[in-house]
C-alpha atoms as a PDB file:
ATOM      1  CA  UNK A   1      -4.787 -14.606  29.335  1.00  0.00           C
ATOM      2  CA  UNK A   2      -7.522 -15.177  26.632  1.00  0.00           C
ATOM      3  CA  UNK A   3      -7.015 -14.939  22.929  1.00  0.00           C
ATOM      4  CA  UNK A   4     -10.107 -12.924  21.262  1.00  0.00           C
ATOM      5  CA  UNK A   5      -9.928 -14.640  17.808  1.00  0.00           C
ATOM      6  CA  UNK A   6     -12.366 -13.241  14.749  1.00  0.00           C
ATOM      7  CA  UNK A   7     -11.807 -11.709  11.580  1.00  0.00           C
ATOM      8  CA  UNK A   8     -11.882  -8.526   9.901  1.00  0.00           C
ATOM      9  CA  UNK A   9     -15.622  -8.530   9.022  1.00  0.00           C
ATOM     10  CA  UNK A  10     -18.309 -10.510   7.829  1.00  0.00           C
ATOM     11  CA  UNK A  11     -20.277  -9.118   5.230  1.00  0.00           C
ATOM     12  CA  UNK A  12     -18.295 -11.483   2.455  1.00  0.00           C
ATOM     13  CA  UNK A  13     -20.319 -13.047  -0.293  1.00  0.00           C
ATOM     14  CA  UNK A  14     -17.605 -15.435  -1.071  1.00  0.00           C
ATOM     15  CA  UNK A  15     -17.876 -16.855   2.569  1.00  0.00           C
ATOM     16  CA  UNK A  16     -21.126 -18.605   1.472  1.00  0.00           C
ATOM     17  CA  UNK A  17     -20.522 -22.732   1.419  1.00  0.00           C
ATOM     18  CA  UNK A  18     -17.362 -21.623   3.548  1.00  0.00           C
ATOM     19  CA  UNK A  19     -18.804 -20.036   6.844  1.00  0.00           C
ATOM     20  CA  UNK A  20     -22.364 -19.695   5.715  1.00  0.00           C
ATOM     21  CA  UNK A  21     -24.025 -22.700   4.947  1.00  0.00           C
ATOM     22  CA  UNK A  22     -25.745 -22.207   1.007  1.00  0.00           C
ATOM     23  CA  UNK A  23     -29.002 -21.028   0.796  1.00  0.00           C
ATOM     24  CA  UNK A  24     -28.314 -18.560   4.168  1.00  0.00           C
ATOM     25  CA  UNK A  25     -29.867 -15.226   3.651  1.00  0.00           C
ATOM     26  CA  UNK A  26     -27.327 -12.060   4.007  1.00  0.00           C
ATOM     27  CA  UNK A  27     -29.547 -10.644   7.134  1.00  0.00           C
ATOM     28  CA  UNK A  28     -28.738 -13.643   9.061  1.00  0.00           C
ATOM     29  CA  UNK A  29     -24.999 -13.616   8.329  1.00  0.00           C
ATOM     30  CA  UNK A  30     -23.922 -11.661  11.457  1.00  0.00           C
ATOM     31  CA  UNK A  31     -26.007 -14.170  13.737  1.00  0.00           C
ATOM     32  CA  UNK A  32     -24.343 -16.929  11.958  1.00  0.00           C
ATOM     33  CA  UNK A  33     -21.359 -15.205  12.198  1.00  0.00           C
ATOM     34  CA  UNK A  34     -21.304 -14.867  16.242  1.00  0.00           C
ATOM     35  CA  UNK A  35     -22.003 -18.349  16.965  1.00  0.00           C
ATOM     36  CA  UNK A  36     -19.135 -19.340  15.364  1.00  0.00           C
ATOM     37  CA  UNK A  37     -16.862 -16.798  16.575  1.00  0.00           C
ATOM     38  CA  UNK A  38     -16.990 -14.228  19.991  1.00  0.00           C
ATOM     39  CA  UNK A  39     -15.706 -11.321  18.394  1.00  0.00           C
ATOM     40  CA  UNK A  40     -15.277  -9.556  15.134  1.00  0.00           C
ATOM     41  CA  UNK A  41     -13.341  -5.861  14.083  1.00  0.00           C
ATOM     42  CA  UNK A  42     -15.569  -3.844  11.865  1.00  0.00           C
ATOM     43  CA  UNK A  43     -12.921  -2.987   9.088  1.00  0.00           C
ATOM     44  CA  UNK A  44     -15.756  -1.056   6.952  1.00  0.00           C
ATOM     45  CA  UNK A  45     -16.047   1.720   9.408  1.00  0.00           C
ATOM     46  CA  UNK A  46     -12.803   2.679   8.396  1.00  0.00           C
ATOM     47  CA  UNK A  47     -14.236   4.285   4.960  1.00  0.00           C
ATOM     48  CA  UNK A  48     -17.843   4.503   6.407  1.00  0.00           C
ATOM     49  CA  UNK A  49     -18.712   5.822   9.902  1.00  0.00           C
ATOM     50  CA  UNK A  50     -21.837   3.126  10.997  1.00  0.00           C
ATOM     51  CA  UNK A  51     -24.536   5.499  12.908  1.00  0.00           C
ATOM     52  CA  UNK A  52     -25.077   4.685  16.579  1.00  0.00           C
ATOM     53  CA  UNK A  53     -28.268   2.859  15.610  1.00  0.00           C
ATOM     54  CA  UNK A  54     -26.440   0.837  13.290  1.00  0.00           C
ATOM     55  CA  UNK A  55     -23.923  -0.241  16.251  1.00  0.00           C
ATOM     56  CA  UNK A  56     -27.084  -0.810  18.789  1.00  0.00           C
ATOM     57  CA  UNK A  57     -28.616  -3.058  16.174  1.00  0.00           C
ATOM     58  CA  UNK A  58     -25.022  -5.053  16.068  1.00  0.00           C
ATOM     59  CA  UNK A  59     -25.331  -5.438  19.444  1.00  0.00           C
ATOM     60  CA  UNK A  60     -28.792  -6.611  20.029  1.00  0.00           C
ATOM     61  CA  UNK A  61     -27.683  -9.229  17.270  1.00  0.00           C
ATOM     62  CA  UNK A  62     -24.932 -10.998  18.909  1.00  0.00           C
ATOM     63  CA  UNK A  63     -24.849 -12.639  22.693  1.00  0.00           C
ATOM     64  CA  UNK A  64     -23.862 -11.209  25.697  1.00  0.00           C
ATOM     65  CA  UNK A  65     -19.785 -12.519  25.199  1.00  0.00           C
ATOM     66  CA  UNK A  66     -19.420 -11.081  21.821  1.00  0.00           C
ATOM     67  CA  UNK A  67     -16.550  -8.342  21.514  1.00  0.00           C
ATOM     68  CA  UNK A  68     -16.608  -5.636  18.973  1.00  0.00           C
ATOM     69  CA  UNK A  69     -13.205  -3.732  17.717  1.00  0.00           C
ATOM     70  CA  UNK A  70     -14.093  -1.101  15.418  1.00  0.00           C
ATOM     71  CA  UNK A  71     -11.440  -0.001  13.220  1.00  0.00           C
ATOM     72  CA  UNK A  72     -11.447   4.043  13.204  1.00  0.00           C
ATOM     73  CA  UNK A  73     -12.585   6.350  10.042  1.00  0.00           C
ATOM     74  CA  UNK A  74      -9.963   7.301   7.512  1.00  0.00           C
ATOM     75  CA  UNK A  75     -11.290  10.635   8.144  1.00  0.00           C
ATOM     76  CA  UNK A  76      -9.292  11.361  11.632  1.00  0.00           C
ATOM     77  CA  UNK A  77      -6.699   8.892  10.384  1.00  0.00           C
ATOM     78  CA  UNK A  78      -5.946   9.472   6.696  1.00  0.00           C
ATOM     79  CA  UNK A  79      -7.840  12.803   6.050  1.00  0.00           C
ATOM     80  CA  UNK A  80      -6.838  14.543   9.745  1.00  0.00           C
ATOM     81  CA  UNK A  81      -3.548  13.008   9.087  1.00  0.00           C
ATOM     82  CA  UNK A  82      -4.143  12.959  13.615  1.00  0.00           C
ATOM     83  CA  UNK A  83      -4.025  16.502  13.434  1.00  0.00           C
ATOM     84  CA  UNK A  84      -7.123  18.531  15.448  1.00  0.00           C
ATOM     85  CA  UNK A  85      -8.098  14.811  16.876  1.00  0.00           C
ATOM     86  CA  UNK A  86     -10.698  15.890  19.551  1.00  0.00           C
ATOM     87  CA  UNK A  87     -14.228  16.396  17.191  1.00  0.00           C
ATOM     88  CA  UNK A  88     -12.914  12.973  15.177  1.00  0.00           C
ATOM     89  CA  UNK A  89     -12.459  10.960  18.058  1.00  0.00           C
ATOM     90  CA  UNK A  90     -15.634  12.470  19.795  1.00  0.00           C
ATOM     91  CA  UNK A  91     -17.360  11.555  17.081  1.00  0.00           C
ATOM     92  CA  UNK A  92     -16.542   7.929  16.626  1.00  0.00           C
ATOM     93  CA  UNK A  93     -16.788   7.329  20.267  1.00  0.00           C
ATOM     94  CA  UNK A  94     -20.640   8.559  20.347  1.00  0.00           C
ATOM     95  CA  UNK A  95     -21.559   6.069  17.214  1.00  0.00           C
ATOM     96  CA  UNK A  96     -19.756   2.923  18.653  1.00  0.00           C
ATOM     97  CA  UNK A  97     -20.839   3.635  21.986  1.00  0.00           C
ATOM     98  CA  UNK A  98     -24.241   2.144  20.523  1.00  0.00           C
ATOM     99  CA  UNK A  99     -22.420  -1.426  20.623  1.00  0.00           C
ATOM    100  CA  UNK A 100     -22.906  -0.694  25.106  1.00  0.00           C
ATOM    101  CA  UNK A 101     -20.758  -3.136  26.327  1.00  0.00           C
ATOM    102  CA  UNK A 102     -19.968  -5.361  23.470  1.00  0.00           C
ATOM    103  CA  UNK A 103     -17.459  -2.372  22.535  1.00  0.00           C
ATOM    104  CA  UNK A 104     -13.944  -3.823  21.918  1.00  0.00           C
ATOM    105  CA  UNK A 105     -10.961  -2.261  21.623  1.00  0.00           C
ATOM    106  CA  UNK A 106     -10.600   0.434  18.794  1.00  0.00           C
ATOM    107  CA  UNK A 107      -7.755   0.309  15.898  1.00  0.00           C
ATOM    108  CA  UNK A 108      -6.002   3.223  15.004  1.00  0.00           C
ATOM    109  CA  UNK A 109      -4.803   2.285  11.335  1.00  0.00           C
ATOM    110  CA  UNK A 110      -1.623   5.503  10.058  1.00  0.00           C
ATOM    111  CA  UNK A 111      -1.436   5.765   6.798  1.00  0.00           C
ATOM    112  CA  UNK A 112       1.587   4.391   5.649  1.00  0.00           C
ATOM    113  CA  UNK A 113       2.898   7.595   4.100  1.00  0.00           C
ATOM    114  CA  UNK A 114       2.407   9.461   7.338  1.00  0.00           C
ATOM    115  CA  UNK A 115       6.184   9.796   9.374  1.00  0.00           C
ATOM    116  CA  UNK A 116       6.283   9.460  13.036  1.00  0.00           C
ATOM    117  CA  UNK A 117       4.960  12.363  15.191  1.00  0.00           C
ATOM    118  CA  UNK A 118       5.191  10.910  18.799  1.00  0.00           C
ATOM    119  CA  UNK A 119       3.564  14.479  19.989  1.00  0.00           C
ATOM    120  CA  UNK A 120       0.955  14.078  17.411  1.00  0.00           C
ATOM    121  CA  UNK A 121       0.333  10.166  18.443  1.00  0.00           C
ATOM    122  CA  UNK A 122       0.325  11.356  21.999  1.00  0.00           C
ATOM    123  CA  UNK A 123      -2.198  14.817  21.635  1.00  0.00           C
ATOM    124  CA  UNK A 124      -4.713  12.327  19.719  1.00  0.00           C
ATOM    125  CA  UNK A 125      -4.732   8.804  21.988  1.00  0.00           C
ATOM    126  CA  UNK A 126      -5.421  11.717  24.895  1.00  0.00           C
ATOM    127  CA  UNK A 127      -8.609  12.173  23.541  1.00  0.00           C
ATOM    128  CA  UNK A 128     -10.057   8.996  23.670  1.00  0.00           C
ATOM    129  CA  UNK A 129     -11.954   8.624  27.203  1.00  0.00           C
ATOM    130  CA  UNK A 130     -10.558   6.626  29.683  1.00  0.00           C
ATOM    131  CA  UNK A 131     -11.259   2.595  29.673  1.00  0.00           C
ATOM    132  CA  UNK A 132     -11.234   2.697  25.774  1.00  0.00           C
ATOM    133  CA  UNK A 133      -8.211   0.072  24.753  1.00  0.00           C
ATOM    134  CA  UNK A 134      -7.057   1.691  21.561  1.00  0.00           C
ATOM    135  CA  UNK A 135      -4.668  -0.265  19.054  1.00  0.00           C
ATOM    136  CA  UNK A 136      -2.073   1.485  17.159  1.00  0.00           C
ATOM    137  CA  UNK A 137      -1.245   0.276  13.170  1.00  0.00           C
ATOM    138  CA  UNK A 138       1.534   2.374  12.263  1.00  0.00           C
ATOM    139  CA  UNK A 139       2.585   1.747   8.389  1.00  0.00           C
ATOM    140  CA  UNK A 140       5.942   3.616   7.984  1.00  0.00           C
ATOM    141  CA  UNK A 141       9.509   2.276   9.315  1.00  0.00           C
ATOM    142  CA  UNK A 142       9.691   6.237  11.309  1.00  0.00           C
ATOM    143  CA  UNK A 143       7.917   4.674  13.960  1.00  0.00           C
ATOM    144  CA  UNK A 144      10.124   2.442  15.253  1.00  0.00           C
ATOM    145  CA  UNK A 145      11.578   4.604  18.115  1.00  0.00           C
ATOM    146  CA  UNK A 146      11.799   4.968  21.606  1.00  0.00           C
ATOM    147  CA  UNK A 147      10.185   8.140  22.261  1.00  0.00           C
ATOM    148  CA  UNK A 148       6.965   6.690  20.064  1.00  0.00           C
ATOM    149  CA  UNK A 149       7.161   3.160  22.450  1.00  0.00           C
ATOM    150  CA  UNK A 150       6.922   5.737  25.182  1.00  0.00           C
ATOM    151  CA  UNK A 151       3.715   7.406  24.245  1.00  0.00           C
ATOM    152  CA  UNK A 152       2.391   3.970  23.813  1.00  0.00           C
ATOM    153  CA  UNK A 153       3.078   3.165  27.372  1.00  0.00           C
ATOM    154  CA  UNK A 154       2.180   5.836  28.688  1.00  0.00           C
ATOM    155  CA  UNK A 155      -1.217   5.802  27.329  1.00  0.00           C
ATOM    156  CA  UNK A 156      -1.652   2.068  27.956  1.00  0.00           C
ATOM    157  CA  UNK A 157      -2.275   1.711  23.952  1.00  0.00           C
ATOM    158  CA  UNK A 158      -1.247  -1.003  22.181  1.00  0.00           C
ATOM    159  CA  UNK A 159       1.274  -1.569  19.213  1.00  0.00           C
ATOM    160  CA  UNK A 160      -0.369  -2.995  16.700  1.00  0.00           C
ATOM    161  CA  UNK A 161       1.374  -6.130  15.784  1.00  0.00           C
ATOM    162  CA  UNK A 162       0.991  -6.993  11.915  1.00  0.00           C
ATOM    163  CA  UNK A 163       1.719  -9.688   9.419  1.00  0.00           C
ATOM    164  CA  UNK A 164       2.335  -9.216   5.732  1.00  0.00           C
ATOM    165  CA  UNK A 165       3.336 -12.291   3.872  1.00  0.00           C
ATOM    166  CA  UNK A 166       3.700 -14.415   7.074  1.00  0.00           C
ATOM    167  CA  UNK A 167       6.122 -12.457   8.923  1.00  0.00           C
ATOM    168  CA  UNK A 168       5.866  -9.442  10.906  1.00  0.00           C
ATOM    169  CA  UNK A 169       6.078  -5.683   9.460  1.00  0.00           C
ATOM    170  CA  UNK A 170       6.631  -4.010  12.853  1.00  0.00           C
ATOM    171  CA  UNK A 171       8.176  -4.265  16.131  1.00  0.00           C
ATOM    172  CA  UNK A 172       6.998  -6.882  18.973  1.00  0.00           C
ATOM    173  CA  UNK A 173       6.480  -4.544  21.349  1.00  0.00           C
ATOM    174  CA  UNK A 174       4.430  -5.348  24.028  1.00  0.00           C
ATOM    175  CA  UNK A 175       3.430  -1.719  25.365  1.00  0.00           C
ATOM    176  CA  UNK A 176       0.598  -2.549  27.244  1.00  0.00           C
ATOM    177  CA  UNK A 177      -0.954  -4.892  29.636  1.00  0.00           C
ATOM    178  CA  UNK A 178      -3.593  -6.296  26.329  1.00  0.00           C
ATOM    179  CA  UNK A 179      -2.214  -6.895  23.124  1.00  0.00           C
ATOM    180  CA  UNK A 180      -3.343  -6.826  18.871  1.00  0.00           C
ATOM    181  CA  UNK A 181      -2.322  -8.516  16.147  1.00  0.00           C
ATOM    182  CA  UNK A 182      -3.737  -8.690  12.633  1.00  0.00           C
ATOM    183  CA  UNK A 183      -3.043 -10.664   9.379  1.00  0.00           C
ATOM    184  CA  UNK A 184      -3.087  -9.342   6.344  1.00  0.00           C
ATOM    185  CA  UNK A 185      -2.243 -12.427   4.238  1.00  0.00           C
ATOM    186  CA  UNK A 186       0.079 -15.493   4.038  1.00  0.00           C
ATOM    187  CA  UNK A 187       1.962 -17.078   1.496  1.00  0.00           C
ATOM    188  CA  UNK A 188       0.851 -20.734   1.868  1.00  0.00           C
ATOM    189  CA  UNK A 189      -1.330 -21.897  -0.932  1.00  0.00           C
ATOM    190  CA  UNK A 190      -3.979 -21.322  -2.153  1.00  0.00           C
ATOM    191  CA  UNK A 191      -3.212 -17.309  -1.706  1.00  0.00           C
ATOM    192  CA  UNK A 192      -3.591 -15.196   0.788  1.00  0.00           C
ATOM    193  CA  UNK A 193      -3.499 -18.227   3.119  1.00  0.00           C
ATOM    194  CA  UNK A 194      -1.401 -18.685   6.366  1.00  0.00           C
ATOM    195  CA  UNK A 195       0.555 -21.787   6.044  1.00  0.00           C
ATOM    196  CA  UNK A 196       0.998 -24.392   9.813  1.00  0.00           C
ATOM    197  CA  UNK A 197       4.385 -22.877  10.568  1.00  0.00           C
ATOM    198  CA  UNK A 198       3.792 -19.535   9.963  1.00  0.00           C
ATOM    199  CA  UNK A 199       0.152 -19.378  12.587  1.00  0.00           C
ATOM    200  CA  UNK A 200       2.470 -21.871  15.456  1.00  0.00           C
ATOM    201  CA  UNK A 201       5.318 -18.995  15.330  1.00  0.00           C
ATOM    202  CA  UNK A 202       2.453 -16.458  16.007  1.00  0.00           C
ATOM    203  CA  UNK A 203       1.111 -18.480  18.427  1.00  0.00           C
ATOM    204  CA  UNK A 204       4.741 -18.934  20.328  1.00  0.00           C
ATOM    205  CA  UNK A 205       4.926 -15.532  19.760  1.00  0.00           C
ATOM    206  CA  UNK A 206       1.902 -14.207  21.745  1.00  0.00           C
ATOM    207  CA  UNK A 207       2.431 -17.070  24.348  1.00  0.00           C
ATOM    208  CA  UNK A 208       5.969 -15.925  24.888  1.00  0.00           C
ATOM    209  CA  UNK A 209       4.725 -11.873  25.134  1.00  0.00           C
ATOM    210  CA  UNK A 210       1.574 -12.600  27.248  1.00  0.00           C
ATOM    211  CA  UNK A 211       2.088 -15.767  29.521  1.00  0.00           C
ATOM    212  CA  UNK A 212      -0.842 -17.882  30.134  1.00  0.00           C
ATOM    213  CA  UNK A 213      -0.556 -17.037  34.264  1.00  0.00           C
ATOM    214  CA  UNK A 214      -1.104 -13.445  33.205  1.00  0.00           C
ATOM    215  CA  UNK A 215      -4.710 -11.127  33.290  1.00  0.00           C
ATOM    216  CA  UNK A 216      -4.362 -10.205  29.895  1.00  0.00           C
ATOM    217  CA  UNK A 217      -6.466  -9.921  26.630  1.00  0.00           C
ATOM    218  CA  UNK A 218      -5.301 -10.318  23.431  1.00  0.00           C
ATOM    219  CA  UNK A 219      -7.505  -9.924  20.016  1.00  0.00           C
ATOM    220  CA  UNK A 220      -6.673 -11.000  17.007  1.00  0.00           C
ATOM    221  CA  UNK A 221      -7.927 -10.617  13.345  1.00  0.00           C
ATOM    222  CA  UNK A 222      -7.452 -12.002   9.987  1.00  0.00           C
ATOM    223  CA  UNK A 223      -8.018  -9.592   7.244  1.00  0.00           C
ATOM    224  CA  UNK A 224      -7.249 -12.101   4.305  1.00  0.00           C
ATOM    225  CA  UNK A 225     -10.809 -12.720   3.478  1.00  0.00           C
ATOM    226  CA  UNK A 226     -10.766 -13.595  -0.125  1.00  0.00           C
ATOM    227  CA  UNK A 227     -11.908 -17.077  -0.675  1.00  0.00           C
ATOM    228  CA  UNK A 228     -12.584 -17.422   3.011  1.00  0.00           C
ATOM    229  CA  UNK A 229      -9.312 -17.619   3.775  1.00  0.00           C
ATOM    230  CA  UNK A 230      -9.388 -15.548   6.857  1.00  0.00           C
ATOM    231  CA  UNK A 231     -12.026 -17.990   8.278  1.00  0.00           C
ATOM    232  CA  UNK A 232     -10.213 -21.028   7.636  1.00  0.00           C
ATOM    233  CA  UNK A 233      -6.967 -19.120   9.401  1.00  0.00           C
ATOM    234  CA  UNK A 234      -8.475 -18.312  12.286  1.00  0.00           C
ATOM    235  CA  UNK A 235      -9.735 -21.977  12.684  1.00  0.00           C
ATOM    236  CA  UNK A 236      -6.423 -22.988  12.449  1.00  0.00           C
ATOM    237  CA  UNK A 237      -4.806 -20.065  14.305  1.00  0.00           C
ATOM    238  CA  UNK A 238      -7.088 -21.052  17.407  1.00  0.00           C
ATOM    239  CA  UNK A 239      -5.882 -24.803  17.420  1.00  0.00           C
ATOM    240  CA  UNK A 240      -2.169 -23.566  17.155  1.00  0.00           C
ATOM    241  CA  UNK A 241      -2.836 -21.275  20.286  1.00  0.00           C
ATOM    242  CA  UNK A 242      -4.370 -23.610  22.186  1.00  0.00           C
ATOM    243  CA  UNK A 243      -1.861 -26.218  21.964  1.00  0.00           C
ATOM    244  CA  UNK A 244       0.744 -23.625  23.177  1.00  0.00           C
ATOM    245  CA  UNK A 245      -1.788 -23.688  26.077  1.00  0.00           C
ATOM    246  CA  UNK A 246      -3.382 -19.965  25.471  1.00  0.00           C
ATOM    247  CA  UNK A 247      -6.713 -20.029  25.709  1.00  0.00           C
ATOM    248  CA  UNK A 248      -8.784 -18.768  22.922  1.00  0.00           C
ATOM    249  CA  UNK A 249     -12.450 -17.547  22.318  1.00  0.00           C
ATOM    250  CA  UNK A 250     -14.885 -19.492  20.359  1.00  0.00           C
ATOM    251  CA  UNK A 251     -13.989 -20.486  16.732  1.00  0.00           C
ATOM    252  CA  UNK A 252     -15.856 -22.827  13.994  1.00  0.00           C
ATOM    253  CA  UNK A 253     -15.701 -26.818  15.000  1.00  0.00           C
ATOM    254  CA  UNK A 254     -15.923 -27.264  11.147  1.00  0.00           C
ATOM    255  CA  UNK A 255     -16.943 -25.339   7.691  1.00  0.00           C
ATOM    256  CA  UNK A 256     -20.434 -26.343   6.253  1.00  0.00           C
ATOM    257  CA  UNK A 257     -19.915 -29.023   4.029  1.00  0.00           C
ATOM    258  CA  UNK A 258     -20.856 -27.857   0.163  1.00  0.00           C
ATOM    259  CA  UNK A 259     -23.894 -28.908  -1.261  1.00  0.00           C
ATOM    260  CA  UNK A 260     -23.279 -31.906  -3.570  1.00  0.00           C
ATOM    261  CA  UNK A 261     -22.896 -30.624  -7.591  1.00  0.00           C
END
């Protein structure tokens, strides 16, 4: 299998000294971005649909292994509420299919006061075309039942799995032959970091779900990006999976060192 490891965007001014060395402009941030890491989700599409020309530009930015998951608009998510899925889904599919074939998988992010609808869930992941690995983030405990694992695998999408405070908020369900996971924050300090323990049970985790021996993908995210938190993680996520023998996808061989005060 190989772990896609990247973090929930990169547009973060606080990252500078952290990822970006000082003095880097903003425009070069994405370049300087992809040679640390192969792949990124675009969290910001969530509340702002990028155009197709935006996406192409993304892609002519990065190299040829970078991998894109864009994380769907709030409007067939939170406004749709899934419901009438077909012109929502249409739509983001013709912008990200700008990105060609750097185009990840795509997160579908509930709102966490929406209860389950399997037939809902079902009706909307049928309108995504086929080849399109789509990532389910369901936020309220109505989920959690068989008939909604059984959409999931019948679709070939996958549960979502994410961490809030260093543990897990939903099921490990592997329903499909890729898998997801994203961190939201930790509880190591200083906050919203992942402490050693906590990203070495992740990595067990995955290893145990998706053996090495296996042809699968699995992409995972921080989201903590305060204080470049999410960068550091994912550093230190990496190392953890590779010593459970996964292997992973580029990640930083060290931070810039800050300029002397």
């Amino acid at each position: 299998m190989t772990l896609y490891v990247g973090t929930s965007g990169w547009q973060y001014a606080d990252w500078r000294g952290v990822l970006y060395p000082e003095g880097c402009p903003v425009r070069r941030w994405l370049e300087e971005y992809a040679a640390a890491f192969a792949t990124v989700e675009v969290n910001n599409a969530f509340y702002r649909l990028p155009s197709r020309e935006t996406f192409a530009v993304w892609r002519e930015r990065v190299p040829p292994d970078f991998t894109v998951a864009v994380k769907a608009s709030r409007y067939l998510s939170h406004v749709r509420r899934l419901r009438e899925p077909a012109e929502p889904v249409r739509r983001l599919m013709s912008h990200a299919a700008g990105l060609g074939d750097r185009l990840g998988p795509v997160l579908l992010q509930l709102p966490p006061t929406l209860r389950a609808d399997a037939a809902l869930l079902d009706d909307c992941l049928a309108c995504f075309p086929p080849g399109i690995r789509v990532a389910v983030e369901p936020r309220h405990a109505s989920w959690w039942t068989r008939e909604v694992r059984e959409v999931l695998e019948r679709r070939g999408a996958a549960l979502c799995w994410a961490d809030a405070g260093g543990r897990p908020v939903t099921p490990l369900w592997a329903t499909a032959d890729w898998g997801y996971v994203r961190f939201h924050h930790g509880r190591a300090r200083a906050w919203p970091h992942y402490g050693r323990r906590s990203l070495e049970t992740w990595a067990d985790r995955i290893a145990t779900a998706w053996p090495s021996g296996r042809d699968a993908d699995v992409y995972a995210y921080f989201n903590n990006d305060p204080t470049g938190a999410a960068v550091e993680d994912a550093m230190a996520f990496a190392g953890a999976a590779r010593r459970a023998g996964l292997t992973t996808t580029r990640t930083p061989g060290r931070l810039p060192l800050p300029l002397p005060g």
